[in-house]
PDB file of N, CA and C in Angstrom:
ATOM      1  N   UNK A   1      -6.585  20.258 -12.786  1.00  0.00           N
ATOM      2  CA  UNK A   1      -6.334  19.042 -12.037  1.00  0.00           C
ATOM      3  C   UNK A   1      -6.805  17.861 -12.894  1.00  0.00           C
ATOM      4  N   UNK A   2      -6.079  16.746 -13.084  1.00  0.00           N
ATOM      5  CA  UNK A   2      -6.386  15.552 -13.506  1.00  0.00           C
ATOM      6  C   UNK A   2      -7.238  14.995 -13.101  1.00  0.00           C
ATOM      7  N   UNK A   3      -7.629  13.734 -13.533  1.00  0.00           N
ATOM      8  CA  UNK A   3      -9.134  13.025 -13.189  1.00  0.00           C
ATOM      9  C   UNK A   3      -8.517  11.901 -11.907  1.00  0.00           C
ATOM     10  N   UNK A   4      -7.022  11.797 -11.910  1.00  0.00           N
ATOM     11  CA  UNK A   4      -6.290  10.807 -10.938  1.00  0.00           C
ATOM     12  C   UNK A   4      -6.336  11.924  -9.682  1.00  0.00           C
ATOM     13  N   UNK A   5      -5.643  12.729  -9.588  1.00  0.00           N
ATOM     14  CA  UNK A   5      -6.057  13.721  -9.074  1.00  0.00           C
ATOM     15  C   UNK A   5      -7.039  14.412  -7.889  1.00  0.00           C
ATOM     16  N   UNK A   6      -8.177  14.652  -8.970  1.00  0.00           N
ATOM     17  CA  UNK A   6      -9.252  15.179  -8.206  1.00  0.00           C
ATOM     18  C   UNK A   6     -10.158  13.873  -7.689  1.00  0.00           C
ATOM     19  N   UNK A   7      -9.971  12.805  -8.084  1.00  0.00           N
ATOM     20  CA  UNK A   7     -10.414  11.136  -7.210  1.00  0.00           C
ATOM     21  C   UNK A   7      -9.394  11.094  -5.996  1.00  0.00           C
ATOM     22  N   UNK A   8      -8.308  11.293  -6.331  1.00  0.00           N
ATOM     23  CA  UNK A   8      -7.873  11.066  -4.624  1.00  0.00           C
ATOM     24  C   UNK A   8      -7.979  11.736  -3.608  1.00  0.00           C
ATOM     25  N   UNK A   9      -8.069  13.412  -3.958  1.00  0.00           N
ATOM     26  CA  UNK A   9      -8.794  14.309  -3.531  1.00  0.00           C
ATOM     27  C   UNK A   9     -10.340  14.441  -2.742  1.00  0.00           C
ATOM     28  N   UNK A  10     -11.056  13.560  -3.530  1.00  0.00           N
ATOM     29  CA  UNK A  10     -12.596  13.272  -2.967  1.00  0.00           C
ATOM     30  C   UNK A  10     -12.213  12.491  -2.230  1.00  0.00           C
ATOM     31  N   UNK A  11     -12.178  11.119  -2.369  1.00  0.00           N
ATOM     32  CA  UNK A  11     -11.890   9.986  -1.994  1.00  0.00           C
ATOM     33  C   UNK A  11     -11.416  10.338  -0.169  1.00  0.00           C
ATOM     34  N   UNK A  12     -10.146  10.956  -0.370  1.00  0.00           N
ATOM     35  CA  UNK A  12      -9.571  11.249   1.228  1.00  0.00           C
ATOM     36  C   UNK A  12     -10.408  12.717   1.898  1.00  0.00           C
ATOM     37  N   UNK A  13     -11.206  13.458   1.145  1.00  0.00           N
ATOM     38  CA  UNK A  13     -12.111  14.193   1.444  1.00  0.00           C
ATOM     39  C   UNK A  13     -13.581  13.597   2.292  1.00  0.00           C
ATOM     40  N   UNK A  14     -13.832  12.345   1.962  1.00  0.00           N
ATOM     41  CA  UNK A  14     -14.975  11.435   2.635  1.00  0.00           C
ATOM     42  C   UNK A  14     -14.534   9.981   3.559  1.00  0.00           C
ATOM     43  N   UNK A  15     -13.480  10.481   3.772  1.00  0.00           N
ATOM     44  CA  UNK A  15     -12.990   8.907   3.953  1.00  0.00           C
ATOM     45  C   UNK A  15     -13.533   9.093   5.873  1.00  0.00           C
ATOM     46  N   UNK A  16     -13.428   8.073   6.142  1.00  0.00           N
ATOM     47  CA  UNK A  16     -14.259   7.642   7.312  1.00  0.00           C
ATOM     48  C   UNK A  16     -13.271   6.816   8.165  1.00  0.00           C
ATOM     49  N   UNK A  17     -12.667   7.329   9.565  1.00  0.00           N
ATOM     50  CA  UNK A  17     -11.669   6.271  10.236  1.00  0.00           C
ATOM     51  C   UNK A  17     -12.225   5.031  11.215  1.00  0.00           C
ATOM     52  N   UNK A  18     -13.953   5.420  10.935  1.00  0.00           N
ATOM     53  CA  UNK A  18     -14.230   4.129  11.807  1.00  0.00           C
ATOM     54  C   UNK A  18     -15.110   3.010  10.908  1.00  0.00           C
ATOM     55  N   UNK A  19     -15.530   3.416   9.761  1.00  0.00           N
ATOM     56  CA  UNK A  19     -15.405   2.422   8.933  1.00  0.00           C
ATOM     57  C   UNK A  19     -14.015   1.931   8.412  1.00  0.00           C
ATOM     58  N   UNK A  20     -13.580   2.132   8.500  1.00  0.00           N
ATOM     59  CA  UNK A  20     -12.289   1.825   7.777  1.00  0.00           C
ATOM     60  C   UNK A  20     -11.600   1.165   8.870  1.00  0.00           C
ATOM     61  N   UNK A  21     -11.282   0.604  10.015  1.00  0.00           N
ATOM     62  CA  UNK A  21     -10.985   0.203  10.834  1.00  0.00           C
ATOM     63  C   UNK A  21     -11.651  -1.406  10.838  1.00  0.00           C
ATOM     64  N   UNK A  22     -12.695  -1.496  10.668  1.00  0.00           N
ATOM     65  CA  UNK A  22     -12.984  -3.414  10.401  1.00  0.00           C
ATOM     66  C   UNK A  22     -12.368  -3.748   8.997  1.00  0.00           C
ATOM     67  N   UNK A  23     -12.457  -2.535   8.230  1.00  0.00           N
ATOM     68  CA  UNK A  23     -11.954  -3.094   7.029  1.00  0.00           C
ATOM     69  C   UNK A  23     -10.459  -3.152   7.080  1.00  0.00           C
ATOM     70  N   UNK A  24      -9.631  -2.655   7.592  1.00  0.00           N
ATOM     71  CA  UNK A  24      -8.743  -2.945   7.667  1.00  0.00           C
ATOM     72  C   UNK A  24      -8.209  -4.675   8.595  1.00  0.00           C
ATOM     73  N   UNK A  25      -8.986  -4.636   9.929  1.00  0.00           N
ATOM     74  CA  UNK A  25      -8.987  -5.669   9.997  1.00  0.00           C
ATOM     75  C   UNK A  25      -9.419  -7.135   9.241  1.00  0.00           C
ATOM     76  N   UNK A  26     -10.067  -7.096   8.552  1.00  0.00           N
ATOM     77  CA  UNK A  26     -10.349  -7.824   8.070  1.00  0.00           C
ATOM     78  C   UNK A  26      -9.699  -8.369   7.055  1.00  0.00           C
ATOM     79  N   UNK A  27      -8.844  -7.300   6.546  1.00  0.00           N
ATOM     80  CA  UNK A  27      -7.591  -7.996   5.469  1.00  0.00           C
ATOM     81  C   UNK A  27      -6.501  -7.713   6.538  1.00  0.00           C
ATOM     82  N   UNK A  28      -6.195  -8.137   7.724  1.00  0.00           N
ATOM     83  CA  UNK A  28      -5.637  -8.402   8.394  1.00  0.00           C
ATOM     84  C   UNK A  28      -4.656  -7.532   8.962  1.00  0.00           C
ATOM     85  N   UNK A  29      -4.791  -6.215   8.524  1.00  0.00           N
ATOM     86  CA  UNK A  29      -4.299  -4.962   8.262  1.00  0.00           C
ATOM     87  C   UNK A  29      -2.706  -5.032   7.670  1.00  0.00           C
ATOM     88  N   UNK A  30      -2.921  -5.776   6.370  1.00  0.00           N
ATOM     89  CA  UNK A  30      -2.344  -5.645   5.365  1.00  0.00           C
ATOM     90  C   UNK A  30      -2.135  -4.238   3.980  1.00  0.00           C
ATOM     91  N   UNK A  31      -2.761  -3.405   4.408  1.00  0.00           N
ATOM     92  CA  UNK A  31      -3.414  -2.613   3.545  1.00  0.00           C
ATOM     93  C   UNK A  31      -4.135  -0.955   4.144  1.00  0.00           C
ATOM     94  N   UNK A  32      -3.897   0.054   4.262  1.00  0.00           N
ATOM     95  CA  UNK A  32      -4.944   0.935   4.664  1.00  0.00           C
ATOM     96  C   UNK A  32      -6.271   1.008   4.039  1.00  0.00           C
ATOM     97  N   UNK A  33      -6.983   1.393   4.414  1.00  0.00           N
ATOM     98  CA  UNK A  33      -8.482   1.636   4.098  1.00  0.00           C
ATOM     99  C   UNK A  33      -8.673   3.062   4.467  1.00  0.00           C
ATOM    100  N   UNK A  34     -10.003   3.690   3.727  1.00  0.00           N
ATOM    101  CA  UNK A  34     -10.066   4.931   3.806  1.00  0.00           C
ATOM    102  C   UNK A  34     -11.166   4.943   4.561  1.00  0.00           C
ATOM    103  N   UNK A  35     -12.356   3.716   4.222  1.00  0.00           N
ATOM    104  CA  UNK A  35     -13.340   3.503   5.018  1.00  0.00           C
ATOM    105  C   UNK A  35     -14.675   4.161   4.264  1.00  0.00           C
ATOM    106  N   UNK A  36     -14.707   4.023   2.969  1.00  0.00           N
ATOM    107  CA  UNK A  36     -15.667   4.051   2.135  1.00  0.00           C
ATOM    108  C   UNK A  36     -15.725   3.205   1.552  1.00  0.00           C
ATOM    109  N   UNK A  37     -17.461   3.117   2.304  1.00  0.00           N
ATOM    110  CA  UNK A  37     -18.532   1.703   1.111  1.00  0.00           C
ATOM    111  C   UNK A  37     -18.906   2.084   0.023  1.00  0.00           C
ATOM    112  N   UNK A  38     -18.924   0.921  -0.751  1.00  0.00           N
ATOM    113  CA  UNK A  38     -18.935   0.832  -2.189  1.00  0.00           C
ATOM    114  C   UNK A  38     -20.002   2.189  -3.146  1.00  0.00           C
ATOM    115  N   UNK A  39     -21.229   2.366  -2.222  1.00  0.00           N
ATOM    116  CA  UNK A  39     -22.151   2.561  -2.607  1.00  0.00           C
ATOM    117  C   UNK A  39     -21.855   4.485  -2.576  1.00  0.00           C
ATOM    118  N   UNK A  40     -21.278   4.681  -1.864  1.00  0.00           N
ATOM    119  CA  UNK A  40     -20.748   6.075  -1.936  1.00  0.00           C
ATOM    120  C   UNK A  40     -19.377   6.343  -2.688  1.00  0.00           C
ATOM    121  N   UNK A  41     -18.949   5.453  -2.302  1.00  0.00           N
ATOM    122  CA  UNK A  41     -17.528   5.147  -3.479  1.00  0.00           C
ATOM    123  C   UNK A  41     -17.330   5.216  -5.388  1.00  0.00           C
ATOM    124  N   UNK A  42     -18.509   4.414  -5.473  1.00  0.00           N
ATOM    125  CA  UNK A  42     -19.064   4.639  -6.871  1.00  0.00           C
ATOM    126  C   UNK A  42     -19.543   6.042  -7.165  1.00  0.00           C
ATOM    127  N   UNK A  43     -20.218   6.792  -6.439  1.00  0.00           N
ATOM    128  CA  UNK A  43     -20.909   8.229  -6.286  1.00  0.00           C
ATOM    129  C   UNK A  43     -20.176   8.878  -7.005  1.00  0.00           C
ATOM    130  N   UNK A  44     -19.409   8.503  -5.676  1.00  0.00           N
ATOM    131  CA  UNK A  44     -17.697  10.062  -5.890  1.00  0.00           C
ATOM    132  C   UNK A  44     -17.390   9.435  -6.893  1.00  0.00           C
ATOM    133  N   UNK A  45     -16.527   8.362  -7.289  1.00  0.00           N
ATOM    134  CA  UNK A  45     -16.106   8.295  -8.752  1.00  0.00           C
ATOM    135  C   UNK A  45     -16.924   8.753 -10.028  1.00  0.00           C
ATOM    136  N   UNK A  46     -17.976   8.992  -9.675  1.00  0.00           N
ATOM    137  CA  UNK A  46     -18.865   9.118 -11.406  1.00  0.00           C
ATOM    138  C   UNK A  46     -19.116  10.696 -11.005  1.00  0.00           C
ATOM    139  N   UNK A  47     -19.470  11.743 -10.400  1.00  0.00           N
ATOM    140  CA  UNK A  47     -19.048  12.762  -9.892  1.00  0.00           C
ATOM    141  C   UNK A  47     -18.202  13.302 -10.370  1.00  0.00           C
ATOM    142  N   UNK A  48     -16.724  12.758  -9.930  1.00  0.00           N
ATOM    143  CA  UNK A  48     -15.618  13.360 -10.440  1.00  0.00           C
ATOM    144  C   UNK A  48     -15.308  12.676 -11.845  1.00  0.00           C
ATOM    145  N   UNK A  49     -15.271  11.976 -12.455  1.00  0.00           N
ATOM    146  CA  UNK A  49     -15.493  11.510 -13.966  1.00  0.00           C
ATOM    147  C   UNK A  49     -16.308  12.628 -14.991  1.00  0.00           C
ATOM    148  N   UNK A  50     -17.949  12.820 -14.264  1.00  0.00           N
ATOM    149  CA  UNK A  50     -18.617  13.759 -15.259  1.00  0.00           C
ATOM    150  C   UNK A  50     -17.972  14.870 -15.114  1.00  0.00           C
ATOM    151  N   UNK A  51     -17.591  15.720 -13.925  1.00  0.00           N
ATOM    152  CA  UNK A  51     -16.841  16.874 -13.976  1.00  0.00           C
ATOM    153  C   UNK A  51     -15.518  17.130 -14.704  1.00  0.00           C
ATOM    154  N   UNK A  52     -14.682  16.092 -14.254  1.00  0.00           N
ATOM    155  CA  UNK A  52     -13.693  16.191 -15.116  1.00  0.00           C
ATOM    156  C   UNK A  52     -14.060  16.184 -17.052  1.00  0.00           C
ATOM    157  N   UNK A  53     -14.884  15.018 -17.383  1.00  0.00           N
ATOM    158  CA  UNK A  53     -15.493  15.380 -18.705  1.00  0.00           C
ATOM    159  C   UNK A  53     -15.697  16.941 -19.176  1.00  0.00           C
ATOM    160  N   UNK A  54     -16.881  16.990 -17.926  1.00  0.00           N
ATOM    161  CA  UNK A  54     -17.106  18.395 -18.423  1.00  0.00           C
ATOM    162  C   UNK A  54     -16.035  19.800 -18.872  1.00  0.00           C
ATOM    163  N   UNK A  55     -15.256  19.251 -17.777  1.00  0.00           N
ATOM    164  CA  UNK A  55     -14.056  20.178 -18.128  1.00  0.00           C
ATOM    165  C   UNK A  55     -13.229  20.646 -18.935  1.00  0.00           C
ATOM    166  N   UNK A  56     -12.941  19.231 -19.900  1.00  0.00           N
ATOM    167  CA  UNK A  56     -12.412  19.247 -20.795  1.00  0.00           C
ATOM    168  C   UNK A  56     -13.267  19.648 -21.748  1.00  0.00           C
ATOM    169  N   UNK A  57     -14.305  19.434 -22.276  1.00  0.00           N
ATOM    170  CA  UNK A  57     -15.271  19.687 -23.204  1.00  0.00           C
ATOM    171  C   UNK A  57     -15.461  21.341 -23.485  1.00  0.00           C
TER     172      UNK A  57
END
């Protein structure tokens, strides 16, 4: 699996429908939201980054 991939994979694996619900309002619900804050968002991306590294290596 690719590194595009296994991020969208996590990503909709943690995603949250009641955070994601102000955020959607708030851009006027122009947009879906998955409903992950930044601070877990970054997590999963560097997570799946080192793994994928590792993988290839």
């Amino acid at each position: 699996m690719n590194f595009k991939e296994e991020l969208i994979k996590e990503l909709k694996a943690n995603s949250n429908r009641e955070t994601a619900i102000p955020m959607e309002n708030y851009m006027k619900n122009n947009f879906p939201f998955l409903g992950i804050k930044t601070e877990k968002r970054r997590a999963i991306f560097k997570a799946v980054y080192k793994n994928i590294n590792q993988k290839s290596n």
